[in-house]
Protein backbone atom coordinates (compact mmCIF):
# COMPACT_ATOMS: atom_id res chain seq x y z
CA UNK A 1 277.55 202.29 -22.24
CA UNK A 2 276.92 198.52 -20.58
CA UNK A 3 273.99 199.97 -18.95
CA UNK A 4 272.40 201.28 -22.53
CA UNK A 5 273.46 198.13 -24.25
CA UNK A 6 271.81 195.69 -20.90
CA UNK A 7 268.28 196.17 -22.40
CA UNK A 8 268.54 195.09 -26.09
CA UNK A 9 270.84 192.20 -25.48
CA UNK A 10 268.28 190.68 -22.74
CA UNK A 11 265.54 191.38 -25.40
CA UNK A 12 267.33 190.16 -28.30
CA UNK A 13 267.94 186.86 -25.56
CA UNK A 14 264.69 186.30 -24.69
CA UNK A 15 263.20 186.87 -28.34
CA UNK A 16 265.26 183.72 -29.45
CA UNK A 17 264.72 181.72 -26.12
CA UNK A 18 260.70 182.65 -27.60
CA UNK A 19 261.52 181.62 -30.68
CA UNK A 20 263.48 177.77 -29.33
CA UNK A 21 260.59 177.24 -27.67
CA UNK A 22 257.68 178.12 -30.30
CA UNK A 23 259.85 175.60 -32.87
CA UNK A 24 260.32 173.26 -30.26
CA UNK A 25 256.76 172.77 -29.60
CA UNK A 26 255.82 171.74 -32.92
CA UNK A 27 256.80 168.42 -32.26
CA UNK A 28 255.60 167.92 -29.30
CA UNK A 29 251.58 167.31 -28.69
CA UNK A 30 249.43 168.69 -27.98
CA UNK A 31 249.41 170.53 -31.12
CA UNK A 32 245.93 172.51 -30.86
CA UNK A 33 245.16 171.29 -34.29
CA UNK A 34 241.65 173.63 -33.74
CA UNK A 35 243.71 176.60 -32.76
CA UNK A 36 246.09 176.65 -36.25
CA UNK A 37 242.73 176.09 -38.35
CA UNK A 38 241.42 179.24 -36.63
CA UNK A 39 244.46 181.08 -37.06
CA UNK A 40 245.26 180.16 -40.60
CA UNK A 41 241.57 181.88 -41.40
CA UNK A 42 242.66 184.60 -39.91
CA UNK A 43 245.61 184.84 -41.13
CA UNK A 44 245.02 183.91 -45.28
CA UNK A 45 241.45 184.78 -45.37
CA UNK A 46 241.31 187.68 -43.70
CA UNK A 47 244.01 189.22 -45.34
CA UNK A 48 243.10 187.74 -48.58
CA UNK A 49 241.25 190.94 -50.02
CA UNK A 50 244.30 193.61 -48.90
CA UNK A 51 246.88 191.23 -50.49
CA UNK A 52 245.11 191.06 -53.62
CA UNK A 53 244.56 194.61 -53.94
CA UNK A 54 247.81 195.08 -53.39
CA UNK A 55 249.04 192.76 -55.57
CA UNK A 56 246.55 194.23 -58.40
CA UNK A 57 247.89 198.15 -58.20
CA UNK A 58 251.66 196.80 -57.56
CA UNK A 59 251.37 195.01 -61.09
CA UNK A 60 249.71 197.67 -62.96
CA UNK A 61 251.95 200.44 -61.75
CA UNK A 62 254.67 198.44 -62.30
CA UNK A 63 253.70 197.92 -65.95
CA UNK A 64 253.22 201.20 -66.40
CA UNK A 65 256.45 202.83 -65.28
CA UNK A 66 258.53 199.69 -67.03
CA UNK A 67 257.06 200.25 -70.19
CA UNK A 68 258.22 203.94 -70.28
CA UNK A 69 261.59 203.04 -69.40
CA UNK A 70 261.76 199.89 -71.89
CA UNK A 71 259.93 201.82 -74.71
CA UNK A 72 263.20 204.42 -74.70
CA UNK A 73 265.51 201.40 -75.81
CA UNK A 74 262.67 199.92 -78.53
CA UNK A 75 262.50 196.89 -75.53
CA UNK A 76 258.54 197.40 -75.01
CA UNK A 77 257.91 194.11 -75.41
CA UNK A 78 259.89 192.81 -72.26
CA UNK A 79 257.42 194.27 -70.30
CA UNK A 80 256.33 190.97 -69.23
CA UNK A 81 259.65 190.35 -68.24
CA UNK A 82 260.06 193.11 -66.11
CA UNK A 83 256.94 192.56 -64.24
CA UNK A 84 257.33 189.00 -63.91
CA UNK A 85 260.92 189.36 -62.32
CA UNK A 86 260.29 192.39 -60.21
CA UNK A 87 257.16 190.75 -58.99
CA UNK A 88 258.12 187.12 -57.94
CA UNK A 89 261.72 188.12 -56.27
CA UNK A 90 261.12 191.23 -54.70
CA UNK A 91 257.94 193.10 -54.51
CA UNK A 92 255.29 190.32 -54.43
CA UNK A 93 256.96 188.95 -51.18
CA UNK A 94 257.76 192.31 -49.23
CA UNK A 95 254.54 194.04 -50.19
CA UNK A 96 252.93 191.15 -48.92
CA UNK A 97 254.80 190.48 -45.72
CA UNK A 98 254.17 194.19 -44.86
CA UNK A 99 250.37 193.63 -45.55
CA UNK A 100 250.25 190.70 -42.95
CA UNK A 101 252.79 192.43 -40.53
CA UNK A 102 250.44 195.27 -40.54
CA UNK A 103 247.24 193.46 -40.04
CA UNK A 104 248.84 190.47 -38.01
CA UNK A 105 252.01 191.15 -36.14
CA UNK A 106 249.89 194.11 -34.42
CA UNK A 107 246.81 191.61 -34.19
CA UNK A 108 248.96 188.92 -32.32
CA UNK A 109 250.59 191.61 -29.65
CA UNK A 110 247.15 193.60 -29.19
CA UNK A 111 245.39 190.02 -28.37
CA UNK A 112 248.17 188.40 -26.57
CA UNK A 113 249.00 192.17 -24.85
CA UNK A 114 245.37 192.17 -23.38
CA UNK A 115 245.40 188.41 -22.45
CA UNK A 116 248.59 189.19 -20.42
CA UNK A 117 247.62 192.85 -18.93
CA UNK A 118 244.06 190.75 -17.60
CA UNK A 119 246.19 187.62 -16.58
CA UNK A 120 244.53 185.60 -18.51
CA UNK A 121 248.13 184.09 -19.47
CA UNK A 122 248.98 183.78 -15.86
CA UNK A 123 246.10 181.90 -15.05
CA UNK A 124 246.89 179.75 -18.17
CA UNK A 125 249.89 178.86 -16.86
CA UNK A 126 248.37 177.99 -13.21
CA UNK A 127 246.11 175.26 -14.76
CA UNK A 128 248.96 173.98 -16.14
CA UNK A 129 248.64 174.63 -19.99
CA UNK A 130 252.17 176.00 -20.94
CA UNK A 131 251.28 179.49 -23.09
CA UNK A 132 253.74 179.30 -26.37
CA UNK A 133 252.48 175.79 -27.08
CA UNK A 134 248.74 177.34 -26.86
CA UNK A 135 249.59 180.48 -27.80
CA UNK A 136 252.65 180.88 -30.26
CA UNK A 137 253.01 177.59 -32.05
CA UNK A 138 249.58 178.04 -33.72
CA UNK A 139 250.54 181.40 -34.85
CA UNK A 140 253.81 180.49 -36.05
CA UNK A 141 252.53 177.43 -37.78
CA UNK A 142 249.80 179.07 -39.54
CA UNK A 143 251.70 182.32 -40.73
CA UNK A 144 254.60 180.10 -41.70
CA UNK A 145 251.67 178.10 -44.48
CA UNK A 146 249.39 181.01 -45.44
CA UNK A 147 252.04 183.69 -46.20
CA UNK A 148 253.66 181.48 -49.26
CA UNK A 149 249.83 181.10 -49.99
CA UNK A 150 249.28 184.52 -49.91
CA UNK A 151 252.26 185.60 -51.78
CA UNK A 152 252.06 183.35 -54.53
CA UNK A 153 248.67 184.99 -55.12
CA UNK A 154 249.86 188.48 -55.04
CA UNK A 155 252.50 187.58 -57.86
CA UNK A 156 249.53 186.09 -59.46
CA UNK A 157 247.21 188.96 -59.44
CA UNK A 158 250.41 191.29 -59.98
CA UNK A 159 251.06 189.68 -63.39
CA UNK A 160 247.74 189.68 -64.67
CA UNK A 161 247.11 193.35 -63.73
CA UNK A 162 250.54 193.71 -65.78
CA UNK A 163 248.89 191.73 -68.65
CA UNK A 164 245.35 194.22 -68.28
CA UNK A 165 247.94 197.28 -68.39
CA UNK A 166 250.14 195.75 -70.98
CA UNK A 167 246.69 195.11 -73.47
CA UNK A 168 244.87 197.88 -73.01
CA UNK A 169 247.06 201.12 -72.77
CA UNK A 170 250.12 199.04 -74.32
CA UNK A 171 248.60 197.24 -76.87
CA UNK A 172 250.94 194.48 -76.32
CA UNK A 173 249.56 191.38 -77.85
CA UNK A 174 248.77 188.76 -74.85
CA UNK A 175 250.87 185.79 -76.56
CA UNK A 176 254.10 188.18 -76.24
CA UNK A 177 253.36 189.27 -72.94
CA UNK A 178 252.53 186.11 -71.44
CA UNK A 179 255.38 184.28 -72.97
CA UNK A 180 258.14 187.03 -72.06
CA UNK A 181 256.82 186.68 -68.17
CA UNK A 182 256.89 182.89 -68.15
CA UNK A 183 260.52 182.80 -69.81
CA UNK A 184 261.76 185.32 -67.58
CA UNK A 185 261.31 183.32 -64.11
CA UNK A 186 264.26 180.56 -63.42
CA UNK A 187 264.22 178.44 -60.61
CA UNK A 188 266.28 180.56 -58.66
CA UNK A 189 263.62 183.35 -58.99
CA UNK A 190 261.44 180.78 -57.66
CA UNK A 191 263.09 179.65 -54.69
CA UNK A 192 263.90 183.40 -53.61
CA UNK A 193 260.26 184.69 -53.75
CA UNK A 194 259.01 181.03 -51.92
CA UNK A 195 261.86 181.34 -49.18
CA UNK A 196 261.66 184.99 -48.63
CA UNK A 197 257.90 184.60 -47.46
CA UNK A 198 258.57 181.71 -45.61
CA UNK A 199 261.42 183.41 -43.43
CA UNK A 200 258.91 186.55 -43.22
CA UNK A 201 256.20 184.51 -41.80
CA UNK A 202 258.90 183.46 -39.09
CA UNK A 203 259.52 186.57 -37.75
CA UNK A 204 256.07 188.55 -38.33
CA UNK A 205 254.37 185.48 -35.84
CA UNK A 206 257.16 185.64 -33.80
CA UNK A 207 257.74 189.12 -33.31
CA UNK A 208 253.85 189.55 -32.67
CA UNK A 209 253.83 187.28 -30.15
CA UNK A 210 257.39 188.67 -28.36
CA UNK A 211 255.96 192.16 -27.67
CA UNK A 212 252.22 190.83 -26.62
CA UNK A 213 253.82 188.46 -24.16
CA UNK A 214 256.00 191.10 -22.71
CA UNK A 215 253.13 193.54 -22.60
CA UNK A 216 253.08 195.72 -19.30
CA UNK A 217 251.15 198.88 -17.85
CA UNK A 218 247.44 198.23 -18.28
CA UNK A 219 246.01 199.29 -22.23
CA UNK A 220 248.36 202.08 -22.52
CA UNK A 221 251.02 199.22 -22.76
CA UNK A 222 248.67 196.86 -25.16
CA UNK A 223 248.67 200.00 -27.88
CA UNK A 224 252.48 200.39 -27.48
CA UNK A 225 253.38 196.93 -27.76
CA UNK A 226 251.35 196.66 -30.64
CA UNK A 227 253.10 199.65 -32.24
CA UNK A 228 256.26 198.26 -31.53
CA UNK A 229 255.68 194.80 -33.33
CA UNK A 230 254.44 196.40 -36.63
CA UNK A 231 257.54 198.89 -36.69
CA UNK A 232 260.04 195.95 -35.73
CA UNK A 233 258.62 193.62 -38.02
CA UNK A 234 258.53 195.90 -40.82
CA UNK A 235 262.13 196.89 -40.11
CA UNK A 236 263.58 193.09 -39.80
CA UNK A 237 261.30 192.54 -43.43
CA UNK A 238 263.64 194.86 -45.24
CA UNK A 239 266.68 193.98 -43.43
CA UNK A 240 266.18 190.23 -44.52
CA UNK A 241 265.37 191.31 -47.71
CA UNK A 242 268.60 193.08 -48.45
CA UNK A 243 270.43 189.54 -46.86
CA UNK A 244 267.88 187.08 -48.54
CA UNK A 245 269.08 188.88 -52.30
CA UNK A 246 272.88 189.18 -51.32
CA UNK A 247 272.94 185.60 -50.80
CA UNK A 248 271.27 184.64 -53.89
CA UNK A 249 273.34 187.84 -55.88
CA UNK A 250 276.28 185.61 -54.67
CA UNK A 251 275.37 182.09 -55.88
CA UNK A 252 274.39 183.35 -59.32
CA UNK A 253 277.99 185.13 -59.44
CA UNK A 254 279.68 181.86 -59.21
């Protein structure tokens, strides 16, 4: 039983030592101001056009199922509402965070999993250039700013595609709709669906980076690492999700 446990504890141990050090480094210099810009286009840009199309079907389906369920009770117009809410605290944030762990948690352990198989890290190291302040601190740093960025523009498209839905099929005057979504968010809806992203973008960079720098066995071992850091990110996303809500559940209780 000690022997089956010995693995994940030493991982779990040297994911966090990771993590101390990546945090660490951002205030120390050199910061490798050149190597955040580069990853924060790669990281907001690039997945600019999959977060917006997600954002744009999760808001329109979402209209469309609410409105169903709302029109049984004569509630139509709190479609808004409904979209607004659902949007902004829960599925604006995960959706999104899956979108970049898919695209960028794989990205971080392919590239840093083929730096490491070639030794390019090793060889890093020899010229004396320590590899998680060149390597992981840029990542973290830029995931940790573009994936509010990129969230807040997924509720954004999300609500409008609610407002398209809400006009067209629903034939919900704008004025109603608009003013029903904007009403609907408090400042604790706010703060979940800005801190949520911000904790995602923690471990999505992080985990990345974990299973590229402990990437062994040639390309065979590139293509599992990278499978492993899209499932555990996208695992630990819904995990902190259920923790992120009970905590806030809790506060508006008392």
């Amino acid at each position: 039983m000690l022997d089956l446990l010995k693995g994940p504890v030493i991982a779990v141990q040297e994911f966090f030592l990771l993590a101390a050090r990546a945090v660490r480094n951002i205030f120390r210099s050199p910061h490798y101001g050149d190597d955040i810009a580069l990853q924060m286009d790669n990281i907001g840009v690039g997945s600019l056009f999959i977060v917006v199309l997600t954002g744009l079907f999760s808001g329109a389906v979402m209209a469309l199922q609410m409105s169903r369920v709302l029109s049984q009770y004569g509630q139509l117009s709190k479609t808004g509402t409904a979209v607004a809410i659902t949007l902004v605290r829960e599925l604006g944030p995960d959706l999104t965070a899956l979108m970049v762990a898919g695209r960028n948690a794989s990205g971080m352990a392919s590239e840093l999993g083929s730096m490491k198989v070639t030794e390019q890290i090793d060889a890093m190291r020899a010229l004396g250039t320590d590899p998680v302040q060149k390597l992981v601190t840029p990542r973290l740093i830029a995931t940790c700013v573009m994936l509010p960025v990129l969230t807040v523009i997924a509720d954004f498209v999300g609500i409008f595609a609610g407002w398209v839905i809400s006009f067209i099929f629903l034939h919900l005057p704008s004025r109603l709709y608009w003013t029903s979504a904007w009403r609907a968010l408090e400042w604790n809806d706010l703060t979940q669906g800005l801190l949520k992203p911000l904790v995602f973008a923690v471990v999505i960079s992080l985990i990345g980076c974990y299973y590229g720098l402990k990437t062994t066995g040639g390309t065979q071992g590139v293509g599992r690492a990278t499978t492993q850091a899209m499932v555990t990110a996208s695992v630990l996303i819904f995990m902190l999700t259920y923790f992120i809500a009970q905590i806030f559940v809790s506060q508006t209780k008392i």
